[in-house]
N, C-alpha and C. Protein backbone atom coordinates (compact mmCIF):
# COMPACT_ATOMS: atom_id res chain seq x y z
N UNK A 1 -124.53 62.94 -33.33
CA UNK A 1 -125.51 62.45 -34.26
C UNK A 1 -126.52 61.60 -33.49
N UNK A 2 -127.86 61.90 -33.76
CA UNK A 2 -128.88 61.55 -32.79
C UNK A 2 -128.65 59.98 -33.17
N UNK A 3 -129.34 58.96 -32.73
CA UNK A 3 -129.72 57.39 -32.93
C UNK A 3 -130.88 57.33 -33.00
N UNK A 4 -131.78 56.60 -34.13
CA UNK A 4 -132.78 56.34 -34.29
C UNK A 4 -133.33 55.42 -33.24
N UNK A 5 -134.60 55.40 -32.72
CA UNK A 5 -135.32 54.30 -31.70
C UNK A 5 -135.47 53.15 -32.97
N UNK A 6 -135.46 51.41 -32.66
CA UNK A 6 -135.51 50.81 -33.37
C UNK A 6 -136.86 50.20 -33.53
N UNK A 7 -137.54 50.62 -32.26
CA UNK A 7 -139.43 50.20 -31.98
C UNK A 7 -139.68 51.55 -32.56
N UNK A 8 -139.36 52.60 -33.19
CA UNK A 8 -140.13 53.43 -33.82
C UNK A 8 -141.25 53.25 -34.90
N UNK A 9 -142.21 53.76 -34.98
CA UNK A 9 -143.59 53.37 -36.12
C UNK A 9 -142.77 53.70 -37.22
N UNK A 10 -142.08 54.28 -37.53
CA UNK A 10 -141.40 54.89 -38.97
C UNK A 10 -140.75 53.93 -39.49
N UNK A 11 -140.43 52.57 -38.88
CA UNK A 11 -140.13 51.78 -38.99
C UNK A 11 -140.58 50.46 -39.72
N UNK A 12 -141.69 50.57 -39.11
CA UNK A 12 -142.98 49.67 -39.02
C UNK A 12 -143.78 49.91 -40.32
N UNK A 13 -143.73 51.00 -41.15
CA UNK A 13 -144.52 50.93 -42.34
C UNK A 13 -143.54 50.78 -43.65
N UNK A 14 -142.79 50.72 -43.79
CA UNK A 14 -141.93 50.12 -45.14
C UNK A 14 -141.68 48.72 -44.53
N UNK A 15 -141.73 48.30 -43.30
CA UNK A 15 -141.72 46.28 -43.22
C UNK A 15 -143.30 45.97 -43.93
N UNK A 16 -144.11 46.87 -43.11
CA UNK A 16 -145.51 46.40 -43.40
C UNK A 16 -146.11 46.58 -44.91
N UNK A 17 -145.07 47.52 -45.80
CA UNK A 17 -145.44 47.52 -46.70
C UNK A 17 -144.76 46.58 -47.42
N UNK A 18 -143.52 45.75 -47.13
CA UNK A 18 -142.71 45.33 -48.00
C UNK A 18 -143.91 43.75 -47.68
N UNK A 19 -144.23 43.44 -46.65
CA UNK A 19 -144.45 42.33 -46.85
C UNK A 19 -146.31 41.99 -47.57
N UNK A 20 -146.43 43.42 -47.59
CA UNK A 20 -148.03 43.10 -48.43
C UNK A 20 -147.85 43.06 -49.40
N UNK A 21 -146.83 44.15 -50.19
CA UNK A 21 -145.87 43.86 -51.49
C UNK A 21 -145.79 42.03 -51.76
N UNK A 22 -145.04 41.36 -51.07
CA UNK A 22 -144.67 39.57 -50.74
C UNK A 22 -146.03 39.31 -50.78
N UNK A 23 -146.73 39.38 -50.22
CA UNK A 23 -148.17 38.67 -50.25
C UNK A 23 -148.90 38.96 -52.12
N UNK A 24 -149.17 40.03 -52.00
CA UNK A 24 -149.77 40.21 -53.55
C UNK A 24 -149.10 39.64 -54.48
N UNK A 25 -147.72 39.17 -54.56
CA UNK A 25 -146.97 38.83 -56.00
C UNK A 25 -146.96 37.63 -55.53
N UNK A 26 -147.21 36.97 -54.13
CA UNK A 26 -147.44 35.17 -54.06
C UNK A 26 -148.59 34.59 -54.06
N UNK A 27 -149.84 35.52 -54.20
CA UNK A 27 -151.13 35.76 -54.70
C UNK A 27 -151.48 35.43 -56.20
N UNK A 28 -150.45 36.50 -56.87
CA UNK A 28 -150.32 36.27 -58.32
C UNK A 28 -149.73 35.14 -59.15
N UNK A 29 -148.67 34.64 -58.12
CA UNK A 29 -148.32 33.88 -58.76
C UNK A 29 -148.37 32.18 -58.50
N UNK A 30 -149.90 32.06 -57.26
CA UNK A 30 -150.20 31.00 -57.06
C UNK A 30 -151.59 31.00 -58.19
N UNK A 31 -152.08 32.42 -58.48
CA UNK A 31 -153.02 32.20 -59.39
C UNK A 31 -152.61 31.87 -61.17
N UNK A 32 -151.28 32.00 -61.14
CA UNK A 32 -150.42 31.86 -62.43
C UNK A 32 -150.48 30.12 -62.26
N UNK A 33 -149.77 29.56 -60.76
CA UNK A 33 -150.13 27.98 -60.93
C UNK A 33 -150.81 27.41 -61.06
N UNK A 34 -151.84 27.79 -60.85
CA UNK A 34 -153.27 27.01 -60.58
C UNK A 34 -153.90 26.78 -62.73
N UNK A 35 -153.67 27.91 -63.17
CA UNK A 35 -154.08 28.03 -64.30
C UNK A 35 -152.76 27.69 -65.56
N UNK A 36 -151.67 27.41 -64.87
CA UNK A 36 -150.49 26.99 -65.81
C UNK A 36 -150.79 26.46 -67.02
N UNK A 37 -151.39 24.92 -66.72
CA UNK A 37 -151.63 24.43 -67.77
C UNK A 37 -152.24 24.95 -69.03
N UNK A 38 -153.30 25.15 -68.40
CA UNK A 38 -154.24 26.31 -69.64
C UNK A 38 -153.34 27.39 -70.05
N UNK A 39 -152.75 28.34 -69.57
CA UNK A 39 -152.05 28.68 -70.36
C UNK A 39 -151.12 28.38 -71.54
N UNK A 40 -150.41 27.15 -70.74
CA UNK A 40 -149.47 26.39 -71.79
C UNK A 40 -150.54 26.23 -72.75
N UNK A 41 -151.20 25.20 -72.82
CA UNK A 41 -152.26 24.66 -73.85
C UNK A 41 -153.27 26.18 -74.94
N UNK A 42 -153.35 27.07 -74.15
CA UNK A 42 -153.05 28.34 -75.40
C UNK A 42 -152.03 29.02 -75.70
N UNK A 43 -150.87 29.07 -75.25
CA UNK A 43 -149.72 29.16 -76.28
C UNK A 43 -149.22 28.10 -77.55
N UNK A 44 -149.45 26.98 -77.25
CA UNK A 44 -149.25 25.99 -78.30
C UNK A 44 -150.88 25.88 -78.58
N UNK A 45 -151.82 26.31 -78.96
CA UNK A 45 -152.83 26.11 -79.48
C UNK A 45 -152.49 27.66 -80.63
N UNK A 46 -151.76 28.72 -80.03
CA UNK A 46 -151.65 30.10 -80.75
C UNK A 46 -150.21 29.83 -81.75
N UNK A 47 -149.56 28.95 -81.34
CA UNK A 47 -147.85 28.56 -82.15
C UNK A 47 -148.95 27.48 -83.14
N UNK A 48 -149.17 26.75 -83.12
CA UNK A 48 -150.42 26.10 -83.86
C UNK A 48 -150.68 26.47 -85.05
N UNK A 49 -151.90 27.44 -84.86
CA UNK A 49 -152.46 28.20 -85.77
C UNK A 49 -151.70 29.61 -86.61
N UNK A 50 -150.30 29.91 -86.12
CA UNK A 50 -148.95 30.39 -86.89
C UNK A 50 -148.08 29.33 -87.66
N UNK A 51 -148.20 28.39 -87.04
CA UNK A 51 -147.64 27.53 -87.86
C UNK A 51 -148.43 27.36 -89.47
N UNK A 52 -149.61 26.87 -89.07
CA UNK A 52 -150.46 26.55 -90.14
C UNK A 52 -150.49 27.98 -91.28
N UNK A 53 -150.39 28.79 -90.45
CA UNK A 53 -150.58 30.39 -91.11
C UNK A 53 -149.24 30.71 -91.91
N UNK A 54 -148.35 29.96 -91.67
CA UNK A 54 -146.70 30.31 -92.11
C UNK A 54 -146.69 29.43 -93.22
N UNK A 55 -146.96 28.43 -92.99
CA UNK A 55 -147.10 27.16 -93.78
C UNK A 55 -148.25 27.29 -95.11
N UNK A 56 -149.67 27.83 -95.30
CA UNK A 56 -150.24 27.69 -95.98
C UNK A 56 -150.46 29.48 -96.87
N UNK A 57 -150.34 30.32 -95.75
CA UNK A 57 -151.04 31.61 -96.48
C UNK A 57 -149.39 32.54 -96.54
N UNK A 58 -148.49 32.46 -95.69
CA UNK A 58 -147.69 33.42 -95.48
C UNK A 58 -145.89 32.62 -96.85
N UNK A 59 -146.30 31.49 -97.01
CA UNK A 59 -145.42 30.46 -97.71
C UNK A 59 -144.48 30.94 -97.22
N UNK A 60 -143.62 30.86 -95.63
CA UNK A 60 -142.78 30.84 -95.09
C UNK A 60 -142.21 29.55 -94.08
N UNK A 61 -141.26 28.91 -94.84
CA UNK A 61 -141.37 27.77 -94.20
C UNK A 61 -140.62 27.27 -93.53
N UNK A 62 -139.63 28.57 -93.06
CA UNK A 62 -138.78 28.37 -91.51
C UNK A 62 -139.64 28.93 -90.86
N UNK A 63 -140.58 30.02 -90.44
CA UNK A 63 -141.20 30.08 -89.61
C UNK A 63 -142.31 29.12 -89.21
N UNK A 64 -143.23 28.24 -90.46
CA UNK A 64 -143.71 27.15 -89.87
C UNK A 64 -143.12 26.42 -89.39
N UNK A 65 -141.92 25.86 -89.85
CA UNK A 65 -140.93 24.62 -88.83
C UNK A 65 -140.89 25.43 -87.20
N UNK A 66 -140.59 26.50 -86.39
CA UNK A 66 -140.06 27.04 -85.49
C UNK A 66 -141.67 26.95 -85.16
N UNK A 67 -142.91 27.40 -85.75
CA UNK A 67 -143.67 27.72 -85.11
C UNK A 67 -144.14 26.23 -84.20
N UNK A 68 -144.18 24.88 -85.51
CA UNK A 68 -144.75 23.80 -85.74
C UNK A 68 -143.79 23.08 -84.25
N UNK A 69 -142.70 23.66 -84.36
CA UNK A 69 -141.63 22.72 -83.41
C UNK A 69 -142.33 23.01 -82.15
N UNK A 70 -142.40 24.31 -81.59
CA UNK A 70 -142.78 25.14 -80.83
C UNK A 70 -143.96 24.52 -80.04
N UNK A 71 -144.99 24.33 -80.93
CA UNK A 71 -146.57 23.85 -80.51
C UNK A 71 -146.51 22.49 -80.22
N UNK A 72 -145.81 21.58 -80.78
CA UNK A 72 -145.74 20.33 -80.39
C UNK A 72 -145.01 20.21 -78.95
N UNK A 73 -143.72 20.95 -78.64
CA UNK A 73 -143.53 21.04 -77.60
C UNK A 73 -144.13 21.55 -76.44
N UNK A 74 -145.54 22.56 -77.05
CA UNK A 74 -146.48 23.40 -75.57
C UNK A 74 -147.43 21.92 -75.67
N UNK A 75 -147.86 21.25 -76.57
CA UNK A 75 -148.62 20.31 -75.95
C UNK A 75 -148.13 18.86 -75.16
N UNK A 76 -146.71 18.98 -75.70
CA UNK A 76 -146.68 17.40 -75.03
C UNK A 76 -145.97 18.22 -73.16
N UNK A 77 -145.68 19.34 -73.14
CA UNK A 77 -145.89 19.77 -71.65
C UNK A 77 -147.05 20.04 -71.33
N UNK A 78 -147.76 20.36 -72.11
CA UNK A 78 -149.39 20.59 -71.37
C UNK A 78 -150.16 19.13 -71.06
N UNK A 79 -149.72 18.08 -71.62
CA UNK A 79 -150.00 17.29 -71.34
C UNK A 79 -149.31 16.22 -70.21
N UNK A 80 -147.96 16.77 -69.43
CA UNK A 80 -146.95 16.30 -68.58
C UNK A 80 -147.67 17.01 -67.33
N UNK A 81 -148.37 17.97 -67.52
CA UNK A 81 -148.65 19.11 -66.64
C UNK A 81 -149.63 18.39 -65.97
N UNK A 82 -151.21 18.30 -67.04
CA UNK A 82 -151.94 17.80 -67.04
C UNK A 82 -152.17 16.13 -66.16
N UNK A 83 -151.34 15.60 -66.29
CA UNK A 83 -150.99 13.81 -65.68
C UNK A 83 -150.54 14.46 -64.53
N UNK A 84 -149.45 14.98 -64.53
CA UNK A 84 -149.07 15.19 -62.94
C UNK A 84 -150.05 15.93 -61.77
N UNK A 85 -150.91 17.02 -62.36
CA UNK A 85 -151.60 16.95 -61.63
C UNK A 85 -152.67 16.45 -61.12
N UNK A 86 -153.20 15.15 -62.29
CA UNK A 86 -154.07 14.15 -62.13
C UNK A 86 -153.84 13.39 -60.82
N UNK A 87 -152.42 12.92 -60.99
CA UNK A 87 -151.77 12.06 -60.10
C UNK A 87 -151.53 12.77 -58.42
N UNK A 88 -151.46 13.85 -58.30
CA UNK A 88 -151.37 14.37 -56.67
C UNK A 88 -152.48 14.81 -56.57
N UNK A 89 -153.76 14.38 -56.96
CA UNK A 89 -154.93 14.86 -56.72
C UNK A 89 -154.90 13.57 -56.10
N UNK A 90 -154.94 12.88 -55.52
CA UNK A 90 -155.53 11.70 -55.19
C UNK A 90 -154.50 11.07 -53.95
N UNK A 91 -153.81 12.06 -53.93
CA UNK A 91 -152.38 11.27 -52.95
C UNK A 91 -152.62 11.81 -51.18
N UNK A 92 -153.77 12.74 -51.39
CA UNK A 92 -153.99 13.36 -49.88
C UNK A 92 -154.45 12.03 -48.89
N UNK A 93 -155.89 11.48 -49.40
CA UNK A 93 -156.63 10.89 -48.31
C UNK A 93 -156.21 9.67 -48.03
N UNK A 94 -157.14 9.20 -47.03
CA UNK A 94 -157.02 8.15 -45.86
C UNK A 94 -157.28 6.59 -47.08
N UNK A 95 -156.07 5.91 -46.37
CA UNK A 95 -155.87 4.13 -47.40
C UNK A 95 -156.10 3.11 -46.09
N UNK A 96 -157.10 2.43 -46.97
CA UNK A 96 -156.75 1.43 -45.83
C UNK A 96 -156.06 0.47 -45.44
N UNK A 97 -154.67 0.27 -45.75
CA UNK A 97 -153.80 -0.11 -45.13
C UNK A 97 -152.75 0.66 -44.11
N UNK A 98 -153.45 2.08 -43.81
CA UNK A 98 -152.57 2.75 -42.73
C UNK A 98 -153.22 2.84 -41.98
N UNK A 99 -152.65 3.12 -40.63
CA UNK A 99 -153.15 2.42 -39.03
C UNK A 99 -154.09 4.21 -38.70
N UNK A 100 -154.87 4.09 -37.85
CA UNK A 100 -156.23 5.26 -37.62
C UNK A 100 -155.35 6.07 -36.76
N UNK A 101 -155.24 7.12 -37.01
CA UNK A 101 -154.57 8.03 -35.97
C UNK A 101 -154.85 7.46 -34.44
N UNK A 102 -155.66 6.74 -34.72
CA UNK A 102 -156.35 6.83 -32.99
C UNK A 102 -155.73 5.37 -32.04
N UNK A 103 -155.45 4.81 -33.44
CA UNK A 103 -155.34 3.63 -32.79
C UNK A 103 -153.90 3.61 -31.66
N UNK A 104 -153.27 4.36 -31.61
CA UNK A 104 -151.80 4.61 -30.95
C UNK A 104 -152.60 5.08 -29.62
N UNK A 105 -153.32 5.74 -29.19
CA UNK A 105 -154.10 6.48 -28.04
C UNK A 105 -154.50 4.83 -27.42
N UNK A 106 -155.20 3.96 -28.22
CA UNK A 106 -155.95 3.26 -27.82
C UNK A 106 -155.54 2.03 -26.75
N UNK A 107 -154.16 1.83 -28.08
CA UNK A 107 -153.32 0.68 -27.42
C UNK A 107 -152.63 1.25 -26.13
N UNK A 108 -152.30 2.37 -25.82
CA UNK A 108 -151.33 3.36 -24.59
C UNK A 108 -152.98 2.63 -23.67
N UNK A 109 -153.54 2.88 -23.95
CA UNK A 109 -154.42 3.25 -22.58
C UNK A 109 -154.84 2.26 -22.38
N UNK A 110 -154.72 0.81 -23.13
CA UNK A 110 -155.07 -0.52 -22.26
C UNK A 110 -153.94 -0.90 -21.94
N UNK A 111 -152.56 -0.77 -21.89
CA UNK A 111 -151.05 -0.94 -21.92
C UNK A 111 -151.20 -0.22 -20.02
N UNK A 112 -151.94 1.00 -20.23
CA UNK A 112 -151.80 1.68 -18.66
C UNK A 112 -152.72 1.03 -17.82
N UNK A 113 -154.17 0.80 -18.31
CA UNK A 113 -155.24 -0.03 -17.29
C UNK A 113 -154.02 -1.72 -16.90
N UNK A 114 -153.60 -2.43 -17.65
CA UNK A 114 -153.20 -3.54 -17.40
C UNK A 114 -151.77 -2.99 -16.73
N UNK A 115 -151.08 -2.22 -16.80
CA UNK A 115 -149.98 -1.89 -15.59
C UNK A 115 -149.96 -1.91 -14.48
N UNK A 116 -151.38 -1.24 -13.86
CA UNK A 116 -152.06 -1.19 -12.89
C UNK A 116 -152.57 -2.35 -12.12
């Protein structure tokens, strides 16, 4: 029974496809994060307006409770969503109480002139 070469190209295109496969669905689903919130905030804006619809025109009033429960819960996460990402928007840049990248270079190199 022959042995396959393991550097063969025949090889090389189901990896190369598996990982463009990985790329497109972490594509999709960084564009799913980015827009989370808004989504949440129209699902409980759509449980909402079923609620109200169960409640006033459909006179069903376990489905308004489930719908009503439902929407209050997409907004007070759309609004958890919303704060948290308020809050790591602001956590990247430079404070001034932390020392300048540079300043570690600075002190070494009068530490070496005065060794001398």
């Amino acid at each position: 029974m022959p042995e396959k070469d393991p550097s063969s190209s025949s090889n090389a295109t189901p990896s190369t496809a598996k990982i463009e496969g990985v790329i497109i669905m972490l594509t999709v689903l960084i564009r799913i994060g980015k827009y989370l919130p808004w989504i949440v905030l129209a699902f409980a804006a759509v449980s909402m307006i079923l609620a109200v619809l169960c409640f006033i025109w459909w006179n069903n009033m376990l489905g308004g409770i489930i719908n009503l429960v439902l929407a209050i819960a997409g907004f007070f996460f759309f609004s958890q969503l919303f704060k948290r990402r308020k809050i790591h928007r602001y956590n990247y840049g430079y404070r001034r109480r932390d020392l300048p990248r540079d300043a570690e270079t600075i002190d070494e190199s009068k530490v070496r002139a005065e060794a001398r």
